[in-house]
PDB file of N, CA and C in Angstrom:
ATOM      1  N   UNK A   1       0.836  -1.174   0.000  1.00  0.00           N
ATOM      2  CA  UNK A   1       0.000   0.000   0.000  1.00  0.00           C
ATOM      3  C   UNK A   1       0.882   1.239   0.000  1.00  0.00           C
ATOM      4  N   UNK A   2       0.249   2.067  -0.499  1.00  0.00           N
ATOM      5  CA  UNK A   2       1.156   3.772  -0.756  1.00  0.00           C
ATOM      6  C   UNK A   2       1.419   4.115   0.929  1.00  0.00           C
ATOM      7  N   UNK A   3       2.517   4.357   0.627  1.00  0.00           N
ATOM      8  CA  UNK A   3       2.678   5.039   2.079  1.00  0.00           C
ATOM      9  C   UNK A   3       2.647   6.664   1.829  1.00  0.00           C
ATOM     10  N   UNK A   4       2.503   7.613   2.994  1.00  0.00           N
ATOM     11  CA  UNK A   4       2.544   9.058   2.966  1.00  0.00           C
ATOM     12  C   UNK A   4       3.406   9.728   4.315  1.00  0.00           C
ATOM     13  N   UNK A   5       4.382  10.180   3.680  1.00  0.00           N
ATOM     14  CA  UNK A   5       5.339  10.697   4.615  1.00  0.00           C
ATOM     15  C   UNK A   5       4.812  11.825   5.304  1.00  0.00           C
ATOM     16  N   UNK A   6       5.271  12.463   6.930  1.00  0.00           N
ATOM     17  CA  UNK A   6       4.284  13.290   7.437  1.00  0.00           C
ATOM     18  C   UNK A   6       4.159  14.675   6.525  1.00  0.00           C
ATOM     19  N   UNK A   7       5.243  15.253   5.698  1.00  0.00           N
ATOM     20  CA  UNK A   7       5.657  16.428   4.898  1.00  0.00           C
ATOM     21  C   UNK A   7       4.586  15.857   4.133  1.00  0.00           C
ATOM     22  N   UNK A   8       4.307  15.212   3.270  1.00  0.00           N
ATOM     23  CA  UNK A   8       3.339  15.058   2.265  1.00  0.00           C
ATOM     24  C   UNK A   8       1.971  15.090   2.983  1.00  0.00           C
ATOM     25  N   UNK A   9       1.511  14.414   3.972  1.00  0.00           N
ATOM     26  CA  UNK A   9       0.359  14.367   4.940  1.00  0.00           C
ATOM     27  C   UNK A   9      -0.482  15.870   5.060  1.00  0.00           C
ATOM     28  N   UNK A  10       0.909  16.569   5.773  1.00  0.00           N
ATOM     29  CA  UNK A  10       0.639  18.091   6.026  1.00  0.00           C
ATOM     30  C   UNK A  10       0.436  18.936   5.074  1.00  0.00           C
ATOM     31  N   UNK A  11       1.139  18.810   4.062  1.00  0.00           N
ATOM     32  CA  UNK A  11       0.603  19.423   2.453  1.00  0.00           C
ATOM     33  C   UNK A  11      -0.733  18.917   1.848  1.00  0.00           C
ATOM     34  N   UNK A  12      -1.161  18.143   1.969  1.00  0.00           N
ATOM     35  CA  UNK A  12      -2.486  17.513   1.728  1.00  0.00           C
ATOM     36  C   UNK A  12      -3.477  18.110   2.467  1.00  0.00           C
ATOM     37  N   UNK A  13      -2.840  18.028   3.904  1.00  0.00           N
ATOM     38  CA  UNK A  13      -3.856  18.855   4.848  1.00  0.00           C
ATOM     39  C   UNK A  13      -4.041  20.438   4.543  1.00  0.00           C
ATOM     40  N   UNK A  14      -2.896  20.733   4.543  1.00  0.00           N
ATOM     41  CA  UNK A  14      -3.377  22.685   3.582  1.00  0.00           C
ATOM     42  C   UNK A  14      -3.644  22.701   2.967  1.00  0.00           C
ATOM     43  N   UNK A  15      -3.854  21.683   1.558  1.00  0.00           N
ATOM     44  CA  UNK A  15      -4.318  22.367   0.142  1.00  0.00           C
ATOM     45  C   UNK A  15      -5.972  22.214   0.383  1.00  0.00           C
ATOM     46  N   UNK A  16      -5.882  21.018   1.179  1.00  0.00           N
ATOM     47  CA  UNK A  16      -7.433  20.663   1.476  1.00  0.00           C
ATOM     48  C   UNK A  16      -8.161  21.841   1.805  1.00  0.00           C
ATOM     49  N   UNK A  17      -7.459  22.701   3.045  1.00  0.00           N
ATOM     50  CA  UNK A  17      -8.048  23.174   4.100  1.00  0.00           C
ATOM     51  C   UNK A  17      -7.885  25.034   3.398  1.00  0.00           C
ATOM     52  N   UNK A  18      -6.606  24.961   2.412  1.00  0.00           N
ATOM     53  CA  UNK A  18      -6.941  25.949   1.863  1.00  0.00           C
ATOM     54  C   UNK A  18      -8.015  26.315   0.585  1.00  0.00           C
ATOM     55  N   UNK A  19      -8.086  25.030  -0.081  1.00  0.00           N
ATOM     56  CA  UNK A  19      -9.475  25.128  -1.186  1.00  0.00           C
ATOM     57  C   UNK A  19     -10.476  25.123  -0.406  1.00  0.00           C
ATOM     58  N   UNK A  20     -10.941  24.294   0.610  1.00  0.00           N
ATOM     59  CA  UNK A  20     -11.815  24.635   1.158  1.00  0.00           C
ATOM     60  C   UNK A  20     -12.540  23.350   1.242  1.00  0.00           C
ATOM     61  N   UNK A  21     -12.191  22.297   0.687  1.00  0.00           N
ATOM     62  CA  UNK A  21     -12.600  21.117   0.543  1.00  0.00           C
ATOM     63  C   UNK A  21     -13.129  20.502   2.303  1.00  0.00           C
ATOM     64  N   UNK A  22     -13.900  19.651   2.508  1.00  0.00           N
ATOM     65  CA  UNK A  22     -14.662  19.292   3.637  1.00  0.00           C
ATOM     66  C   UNK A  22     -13.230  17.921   4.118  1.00  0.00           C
ATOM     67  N   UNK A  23     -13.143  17.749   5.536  1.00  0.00           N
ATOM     68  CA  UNK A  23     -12.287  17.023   6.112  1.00  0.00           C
ATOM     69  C   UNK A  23     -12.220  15.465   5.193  1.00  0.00           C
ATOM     70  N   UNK A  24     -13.142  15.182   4.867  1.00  0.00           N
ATOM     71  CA  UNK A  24     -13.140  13.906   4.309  1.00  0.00           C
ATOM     72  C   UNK A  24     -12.918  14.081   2.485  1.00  0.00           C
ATOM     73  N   UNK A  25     -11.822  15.253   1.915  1.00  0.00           N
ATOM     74  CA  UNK A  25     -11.218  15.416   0.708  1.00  0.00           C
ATOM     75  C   UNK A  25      -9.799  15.041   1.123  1.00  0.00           C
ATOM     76  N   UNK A  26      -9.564  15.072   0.110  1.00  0.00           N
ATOM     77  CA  UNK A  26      -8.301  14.769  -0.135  1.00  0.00           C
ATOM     78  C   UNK A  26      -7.116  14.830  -1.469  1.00  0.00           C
ATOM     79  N   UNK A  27      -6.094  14.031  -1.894  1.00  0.00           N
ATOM     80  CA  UNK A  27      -5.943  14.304  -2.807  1.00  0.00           C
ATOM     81  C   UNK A  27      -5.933  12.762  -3.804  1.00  0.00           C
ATOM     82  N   UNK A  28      -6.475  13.223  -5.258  1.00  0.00           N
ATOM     83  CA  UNK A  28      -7.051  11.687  -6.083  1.00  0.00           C
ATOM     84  C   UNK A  28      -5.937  11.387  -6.928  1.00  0.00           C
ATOM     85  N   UNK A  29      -5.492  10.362  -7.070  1.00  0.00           N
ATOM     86  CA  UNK A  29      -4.518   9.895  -8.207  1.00  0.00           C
ATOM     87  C   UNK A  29      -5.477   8.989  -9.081  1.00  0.00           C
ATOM     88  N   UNK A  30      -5.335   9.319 -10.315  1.00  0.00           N
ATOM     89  CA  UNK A  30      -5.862   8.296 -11.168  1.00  0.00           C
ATOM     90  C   UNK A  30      -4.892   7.872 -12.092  1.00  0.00           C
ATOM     91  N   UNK A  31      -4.812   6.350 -13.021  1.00  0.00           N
ATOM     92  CA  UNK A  31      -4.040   6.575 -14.594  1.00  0.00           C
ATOM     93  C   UNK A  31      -4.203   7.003 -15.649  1.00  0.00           C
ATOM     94  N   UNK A  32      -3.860   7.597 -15.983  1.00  0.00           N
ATOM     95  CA  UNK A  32      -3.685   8.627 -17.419  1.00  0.00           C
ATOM     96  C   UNK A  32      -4.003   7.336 -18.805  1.00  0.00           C
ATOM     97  N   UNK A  33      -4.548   7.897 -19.604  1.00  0.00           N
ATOM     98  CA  UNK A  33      -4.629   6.322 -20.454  1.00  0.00           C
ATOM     99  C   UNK A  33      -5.010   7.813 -21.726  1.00  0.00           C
ATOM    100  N   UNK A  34      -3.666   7.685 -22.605  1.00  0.00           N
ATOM    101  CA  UNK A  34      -2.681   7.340 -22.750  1.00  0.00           C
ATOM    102  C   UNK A  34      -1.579   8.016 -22.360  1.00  0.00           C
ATOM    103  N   UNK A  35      -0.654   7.786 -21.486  1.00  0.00           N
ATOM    104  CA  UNK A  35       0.184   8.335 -20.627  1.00  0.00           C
ATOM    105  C   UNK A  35       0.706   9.746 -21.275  1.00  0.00           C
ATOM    106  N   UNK A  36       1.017  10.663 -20.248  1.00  0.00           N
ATOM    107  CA  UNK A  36       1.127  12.412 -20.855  1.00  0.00           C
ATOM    108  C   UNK A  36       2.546  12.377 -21.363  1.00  0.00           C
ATOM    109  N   UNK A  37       3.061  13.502 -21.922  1.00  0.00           N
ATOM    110  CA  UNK A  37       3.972  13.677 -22.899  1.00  0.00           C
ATOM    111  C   UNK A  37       4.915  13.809 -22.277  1.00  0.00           C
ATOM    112  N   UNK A  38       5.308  14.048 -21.068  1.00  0.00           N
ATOM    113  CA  UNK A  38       6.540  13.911 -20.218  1.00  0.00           C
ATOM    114  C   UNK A  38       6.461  12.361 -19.180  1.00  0.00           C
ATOM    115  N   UNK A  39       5.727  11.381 -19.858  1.00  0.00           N
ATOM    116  CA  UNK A  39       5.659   9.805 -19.604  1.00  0.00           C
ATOM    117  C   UNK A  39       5.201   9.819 -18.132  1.00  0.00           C
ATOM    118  N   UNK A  40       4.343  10.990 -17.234  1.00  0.00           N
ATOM    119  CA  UNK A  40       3.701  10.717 -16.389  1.00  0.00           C
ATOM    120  C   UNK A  40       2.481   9.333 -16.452  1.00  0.00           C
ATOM    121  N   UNK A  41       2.166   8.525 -16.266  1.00  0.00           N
ATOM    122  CA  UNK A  41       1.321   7.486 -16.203  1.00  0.00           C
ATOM    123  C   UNK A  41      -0.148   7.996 -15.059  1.00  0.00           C
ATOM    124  N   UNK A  42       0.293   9.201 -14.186  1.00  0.00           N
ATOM    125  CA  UNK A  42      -0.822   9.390 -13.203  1.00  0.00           C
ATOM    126  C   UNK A  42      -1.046  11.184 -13.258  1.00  0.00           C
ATOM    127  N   UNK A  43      -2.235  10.973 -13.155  1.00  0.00           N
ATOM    128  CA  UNK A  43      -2.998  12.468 -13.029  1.00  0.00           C
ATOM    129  C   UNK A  43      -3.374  12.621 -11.563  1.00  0.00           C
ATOM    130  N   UNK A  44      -2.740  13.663 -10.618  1.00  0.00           N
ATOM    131  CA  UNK A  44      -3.117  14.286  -9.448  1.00  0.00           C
ATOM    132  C   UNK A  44      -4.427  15.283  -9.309  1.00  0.00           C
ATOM    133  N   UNK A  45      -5.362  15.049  -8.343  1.00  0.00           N
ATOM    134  CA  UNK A  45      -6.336  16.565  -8.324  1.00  0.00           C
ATOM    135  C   UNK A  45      -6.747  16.309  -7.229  1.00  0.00           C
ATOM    136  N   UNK A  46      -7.270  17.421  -6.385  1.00  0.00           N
ATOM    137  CA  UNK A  46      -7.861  17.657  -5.458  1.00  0.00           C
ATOM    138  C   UNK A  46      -9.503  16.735  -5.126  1.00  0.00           C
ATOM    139  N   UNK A  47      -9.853  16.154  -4.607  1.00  0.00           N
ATOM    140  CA  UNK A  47     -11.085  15.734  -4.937  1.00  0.00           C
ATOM    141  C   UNK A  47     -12.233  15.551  -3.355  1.00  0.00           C
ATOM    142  N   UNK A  48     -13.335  16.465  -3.265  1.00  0.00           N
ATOM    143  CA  UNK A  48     -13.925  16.330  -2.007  1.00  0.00           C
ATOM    144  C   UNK A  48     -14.000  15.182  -1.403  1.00  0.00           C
ATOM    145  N   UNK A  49     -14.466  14.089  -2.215  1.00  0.00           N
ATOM    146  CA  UNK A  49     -14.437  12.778  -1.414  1.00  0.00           C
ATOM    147  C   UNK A  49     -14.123  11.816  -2.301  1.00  0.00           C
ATOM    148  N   UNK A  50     -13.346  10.276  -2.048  1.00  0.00           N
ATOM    149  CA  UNK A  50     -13.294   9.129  -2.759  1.00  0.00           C
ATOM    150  C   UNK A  50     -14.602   8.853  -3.773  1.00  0.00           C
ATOM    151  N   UNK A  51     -14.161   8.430  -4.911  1.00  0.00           N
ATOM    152  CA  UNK A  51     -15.355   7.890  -5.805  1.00  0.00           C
ATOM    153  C   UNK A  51     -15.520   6.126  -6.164  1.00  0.00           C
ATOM    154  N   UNK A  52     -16.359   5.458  -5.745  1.00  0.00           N
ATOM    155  CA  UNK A  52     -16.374   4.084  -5.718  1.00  0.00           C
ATOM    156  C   UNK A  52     -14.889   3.377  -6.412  1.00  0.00           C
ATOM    157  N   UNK A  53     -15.057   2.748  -5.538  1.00  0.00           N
ATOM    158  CA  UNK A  53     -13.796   1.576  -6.004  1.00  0.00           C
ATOM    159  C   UNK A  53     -12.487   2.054  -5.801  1.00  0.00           C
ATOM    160  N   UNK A  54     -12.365   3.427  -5.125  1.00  0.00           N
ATOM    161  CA  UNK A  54     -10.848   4.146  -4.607  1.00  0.00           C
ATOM    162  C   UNK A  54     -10.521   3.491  -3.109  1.00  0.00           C
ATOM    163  N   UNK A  55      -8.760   3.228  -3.039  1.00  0.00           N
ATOM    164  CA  UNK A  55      -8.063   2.549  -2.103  1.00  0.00           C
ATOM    165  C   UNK A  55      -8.166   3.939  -1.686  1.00  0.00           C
ATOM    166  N   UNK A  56      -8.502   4.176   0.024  1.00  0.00           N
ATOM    167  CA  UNK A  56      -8.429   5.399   0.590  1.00  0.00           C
ATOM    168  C   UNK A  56      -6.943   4.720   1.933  1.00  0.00           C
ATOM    169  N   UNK A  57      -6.209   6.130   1.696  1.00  0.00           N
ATOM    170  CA  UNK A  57      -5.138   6.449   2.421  1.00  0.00           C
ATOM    171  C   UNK A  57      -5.315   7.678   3.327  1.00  0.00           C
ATOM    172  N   UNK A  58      -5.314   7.172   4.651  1.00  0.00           N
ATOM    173  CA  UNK A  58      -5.442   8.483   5.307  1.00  0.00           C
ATOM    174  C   UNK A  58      -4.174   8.070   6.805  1.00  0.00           C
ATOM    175  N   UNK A  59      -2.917   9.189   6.356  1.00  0.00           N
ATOM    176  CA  UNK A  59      -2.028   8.846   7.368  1.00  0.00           C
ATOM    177  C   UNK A  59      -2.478   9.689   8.609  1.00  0.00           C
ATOM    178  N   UNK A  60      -3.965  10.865   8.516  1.00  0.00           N
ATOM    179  CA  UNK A  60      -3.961  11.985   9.446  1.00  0.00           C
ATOM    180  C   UNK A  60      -5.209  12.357   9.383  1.00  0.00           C
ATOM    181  N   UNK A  61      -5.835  12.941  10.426  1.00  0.00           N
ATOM    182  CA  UNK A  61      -7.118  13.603   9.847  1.00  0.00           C
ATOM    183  C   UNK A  61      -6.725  14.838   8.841  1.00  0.00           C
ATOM    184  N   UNK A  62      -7.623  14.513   7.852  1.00  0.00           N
ATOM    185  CA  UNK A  62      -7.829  15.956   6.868  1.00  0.00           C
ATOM    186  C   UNK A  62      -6.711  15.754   5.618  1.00  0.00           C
ATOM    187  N   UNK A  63      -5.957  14.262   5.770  1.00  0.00           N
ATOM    188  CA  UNK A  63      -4.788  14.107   4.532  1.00  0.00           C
ATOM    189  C   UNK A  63      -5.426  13.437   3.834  1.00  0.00           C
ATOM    190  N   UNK A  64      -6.097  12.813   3.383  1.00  0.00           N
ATOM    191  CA  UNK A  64      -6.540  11.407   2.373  1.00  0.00           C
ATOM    192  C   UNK A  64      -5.823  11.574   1.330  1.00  0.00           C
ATOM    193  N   UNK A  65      -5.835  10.321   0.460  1.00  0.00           N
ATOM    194  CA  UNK A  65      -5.215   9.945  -0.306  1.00  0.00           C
ATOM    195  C   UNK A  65      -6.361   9.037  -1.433  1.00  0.00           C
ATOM    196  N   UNK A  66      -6.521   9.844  -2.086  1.00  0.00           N
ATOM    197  CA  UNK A  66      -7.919   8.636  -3.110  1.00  0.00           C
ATOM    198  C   UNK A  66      -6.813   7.657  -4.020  1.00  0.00           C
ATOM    199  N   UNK A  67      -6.837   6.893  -4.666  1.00  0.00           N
ATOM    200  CA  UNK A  67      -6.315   6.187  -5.462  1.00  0.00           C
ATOM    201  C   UNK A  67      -7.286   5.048  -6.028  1.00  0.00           C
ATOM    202  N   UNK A  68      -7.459   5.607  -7.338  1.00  0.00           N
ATOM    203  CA  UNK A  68      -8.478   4.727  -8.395  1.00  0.00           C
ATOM    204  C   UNK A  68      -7.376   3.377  -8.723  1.00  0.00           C
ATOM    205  N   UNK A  69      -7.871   2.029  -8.672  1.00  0.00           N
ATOM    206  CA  UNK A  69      -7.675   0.985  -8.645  1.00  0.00           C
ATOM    207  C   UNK A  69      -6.554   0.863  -9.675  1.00  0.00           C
ATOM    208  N   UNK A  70      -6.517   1.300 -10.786  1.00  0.00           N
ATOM    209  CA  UNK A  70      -5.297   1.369 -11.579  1.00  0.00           C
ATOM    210  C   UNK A  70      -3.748   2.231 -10.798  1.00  0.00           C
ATOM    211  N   UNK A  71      -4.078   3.086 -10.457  1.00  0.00           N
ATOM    212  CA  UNK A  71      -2.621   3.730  -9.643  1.00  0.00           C
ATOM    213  C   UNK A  71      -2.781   3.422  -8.259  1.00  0.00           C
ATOM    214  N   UNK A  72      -3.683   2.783  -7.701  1.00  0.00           N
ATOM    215  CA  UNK A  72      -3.280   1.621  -6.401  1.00  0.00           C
ATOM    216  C   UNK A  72      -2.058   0.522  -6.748  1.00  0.00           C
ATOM    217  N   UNK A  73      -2.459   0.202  -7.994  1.00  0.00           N
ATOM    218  CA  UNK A  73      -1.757  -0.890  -8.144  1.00  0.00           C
ATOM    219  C   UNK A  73      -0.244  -0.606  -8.678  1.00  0.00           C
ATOM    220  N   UNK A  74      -0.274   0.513  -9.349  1.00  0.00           N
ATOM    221  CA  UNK A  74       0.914   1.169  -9.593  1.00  0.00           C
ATOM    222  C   UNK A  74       1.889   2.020  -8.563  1.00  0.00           C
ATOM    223  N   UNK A  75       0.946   2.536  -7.479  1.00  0.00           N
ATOM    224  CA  UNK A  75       1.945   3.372  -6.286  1.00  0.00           C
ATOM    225  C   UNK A  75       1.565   2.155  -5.244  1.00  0.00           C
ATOM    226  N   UNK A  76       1.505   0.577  -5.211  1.00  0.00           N
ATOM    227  CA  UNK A  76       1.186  -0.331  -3.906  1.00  0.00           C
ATOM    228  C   UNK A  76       2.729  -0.258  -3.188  1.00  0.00           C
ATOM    229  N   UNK A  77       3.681  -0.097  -3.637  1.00  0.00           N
ATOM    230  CA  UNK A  77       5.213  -0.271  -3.308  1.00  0.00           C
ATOM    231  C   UNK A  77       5.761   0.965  -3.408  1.00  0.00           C
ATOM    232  N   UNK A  78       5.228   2.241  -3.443  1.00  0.00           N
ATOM    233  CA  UNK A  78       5.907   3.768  -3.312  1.00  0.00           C
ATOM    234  C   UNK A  78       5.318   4.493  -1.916  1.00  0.00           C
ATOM    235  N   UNK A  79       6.068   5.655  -1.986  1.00  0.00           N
ATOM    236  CA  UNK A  79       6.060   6.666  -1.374  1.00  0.00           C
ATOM    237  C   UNK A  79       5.712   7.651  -1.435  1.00  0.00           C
ATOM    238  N   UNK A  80       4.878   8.287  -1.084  1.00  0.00           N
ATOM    239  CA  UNK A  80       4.354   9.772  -1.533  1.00  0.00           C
ATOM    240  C   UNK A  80       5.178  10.813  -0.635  1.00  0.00           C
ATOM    241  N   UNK A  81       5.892  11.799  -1.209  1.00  0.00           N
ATOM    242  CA  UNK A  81       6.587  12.315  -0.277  1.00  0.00           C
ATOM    243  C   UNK A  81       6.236  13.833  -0.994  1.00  0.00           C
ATOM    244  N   UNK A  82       6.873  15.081   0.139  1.00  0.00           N
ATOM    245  CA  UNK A  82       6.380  16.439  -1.014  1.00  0.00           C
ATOM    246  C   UNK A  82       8.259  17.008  -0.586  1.00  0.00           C
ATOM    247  N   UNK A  83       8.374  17.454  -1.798  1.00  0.00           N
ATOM    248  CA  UNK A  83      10.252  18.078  -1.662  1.00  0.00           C
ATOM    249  C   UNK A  83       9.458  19.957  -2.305  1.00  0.00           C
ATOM    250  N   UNK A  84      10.406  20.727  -1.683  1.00  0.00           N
ATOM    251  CA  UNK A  84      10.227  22.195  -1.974  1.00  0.00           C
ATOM    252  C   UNK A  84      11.371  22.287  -3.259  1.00  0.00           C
ATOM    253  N   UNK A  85      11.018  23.047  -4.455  1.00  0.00           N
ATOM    254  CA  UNK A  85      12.267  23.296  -5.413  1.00  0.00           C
ATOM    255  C   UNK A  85      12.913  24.422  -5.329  1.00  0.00           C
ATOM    256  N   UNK A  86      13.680  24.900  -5.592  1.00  0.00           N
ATOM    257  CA  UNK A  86      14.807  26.017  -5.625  1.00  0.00           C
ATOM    258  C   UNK A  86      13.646  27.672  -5.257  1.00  0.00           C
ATOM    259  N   UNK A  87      12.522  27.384  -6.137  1.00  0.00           N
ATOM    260  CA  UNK A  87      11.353  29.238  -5.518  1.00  0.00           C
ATOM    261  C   UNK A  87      10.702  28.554  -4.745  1.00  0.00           C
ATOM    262  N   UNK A  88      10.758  27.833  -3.538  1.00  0.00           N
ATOM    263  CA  UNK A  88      10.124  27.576  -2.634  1.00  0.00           C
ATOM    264  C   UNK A  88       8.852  26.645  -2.967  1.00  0.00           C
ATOM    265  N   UNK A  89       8.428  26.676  -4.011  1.00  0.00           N
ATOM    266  CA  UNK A  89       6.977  25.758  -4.302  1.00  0.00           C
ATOM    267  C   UNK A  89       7.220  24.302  -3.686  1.00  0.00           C
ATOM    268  N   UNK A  90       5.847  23.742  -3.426  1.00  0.00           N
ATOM    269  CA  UNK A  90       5.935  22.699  -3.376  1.00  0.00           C
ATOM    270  C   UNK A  90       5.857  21.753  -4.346  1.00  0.00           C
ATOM    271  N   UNK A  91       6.387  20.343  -4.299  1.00  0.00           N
ATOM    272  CA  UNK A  91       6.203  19.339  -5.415  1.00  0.00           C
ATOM    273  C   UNK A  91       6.005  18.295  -4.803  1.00  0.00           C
ATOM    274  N   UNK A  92       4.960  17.587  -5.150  1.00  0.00           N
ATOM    275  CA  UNK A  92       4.940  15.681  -4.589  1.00  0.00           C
ATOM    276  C   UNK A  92       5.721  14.915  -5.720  1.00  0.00           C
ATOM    277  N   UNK A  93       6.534  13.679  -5.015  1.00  0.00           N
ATOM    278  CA  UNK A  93       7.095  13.271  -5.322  1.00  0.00           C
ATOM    279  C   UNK A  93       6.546  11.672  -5.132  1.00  0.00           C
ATOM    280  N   UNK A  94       6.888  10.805  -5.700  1.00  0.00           N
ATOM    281  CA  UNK A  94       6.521   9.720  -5.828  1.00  0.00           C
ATOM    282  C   UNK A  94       7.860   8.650  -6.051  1.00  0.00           C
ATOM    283  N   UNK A  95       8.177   8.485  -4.361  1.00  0.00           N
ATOM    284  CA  UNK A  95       9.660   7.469  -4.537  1.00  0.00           C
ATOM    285  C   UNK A  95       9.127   5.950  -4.032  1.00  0.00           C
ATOM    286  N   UNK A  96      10.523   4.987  -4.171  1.00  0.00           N
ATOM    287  CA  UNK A  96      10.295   3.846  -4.217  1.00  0.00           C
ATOM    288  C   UNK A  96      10.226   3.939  -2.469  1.00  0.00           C
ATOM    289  N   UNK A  97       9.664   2.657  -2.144  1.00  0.00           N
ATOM    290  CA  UNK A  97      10.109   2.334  -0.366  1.00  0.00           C
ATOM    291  C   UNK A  97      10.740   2.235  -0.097  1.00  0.00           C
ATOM    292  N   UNK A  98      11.861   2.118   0.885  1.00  0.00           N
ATOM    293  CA  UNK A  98      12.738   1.754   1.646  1.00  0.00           C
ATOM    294  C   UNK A  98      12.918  -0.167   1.911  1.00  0.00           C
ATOM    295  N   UNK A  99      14.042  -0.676   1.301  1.00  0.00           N
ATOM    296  CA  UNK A  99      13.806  -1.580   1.565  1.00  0.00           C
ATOM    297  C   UNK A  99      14.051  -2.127   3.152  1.00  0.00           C
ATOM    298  N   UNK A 100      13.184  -3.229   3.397  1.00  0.00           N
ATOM    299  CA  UNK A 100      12.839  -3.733   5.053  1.00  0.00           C
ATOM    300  C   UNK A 100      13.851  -5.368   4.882  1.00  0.00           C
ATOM    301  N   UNK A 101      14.185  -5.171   6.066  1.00  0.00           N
ATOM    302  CA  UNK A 101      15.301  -6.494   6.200  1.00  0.00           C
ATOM    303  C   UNK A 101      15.520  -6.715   7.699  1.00  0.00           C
TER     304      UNK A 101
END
């Protein structure tokens, strides 16, 4: 299952809380079909609540995580993490796990 690091959690929780979206939004990953021109495979958006058949991730109140059954199966072994770039913005990032031993 996707994991969500607390930096990504807490960014989820402001964008939520700054659109205005109700505690039980979050943010939706779906797959792109046919994948975008810089070979992204997944489309990110804001979405008030899960829509049938979404794996819900919630590391926090007010973070969710929707994931439509195709990019469940594609982020089941990643990381959702958020890194700041050089003008301060934020970016989510999508790394592998840590391997466990």
């Amino acid at each position: 299952m996707l994991a969500v690091t607390e930096a990504a959690a807490d960014a989820i929780s402001a964008l939520t809380q700054q659109d205005g979206i109700a505690d039980e939004g979050g943010l939706r990953f779906t797959l792109v079909e046919p994948e975008q021109p810089d070979g992204a495979p997944l489309a990110v958006a804001l979405a008030p609540a899960p829509t049938d058949g979404d794996q819900v991730v919630s590391p926090k109140p007010q973070a969710n995580v929707f994931l439509e059954p195709g990019a469940a199966d594609l982020l089941s072994d990643k990381v959702l993490d958020v890194q700041q770039d050089d003008e301060g913005h934020l970016n989510f990032a999508v790394l592998e796990q840590p391997a466990t031993g």
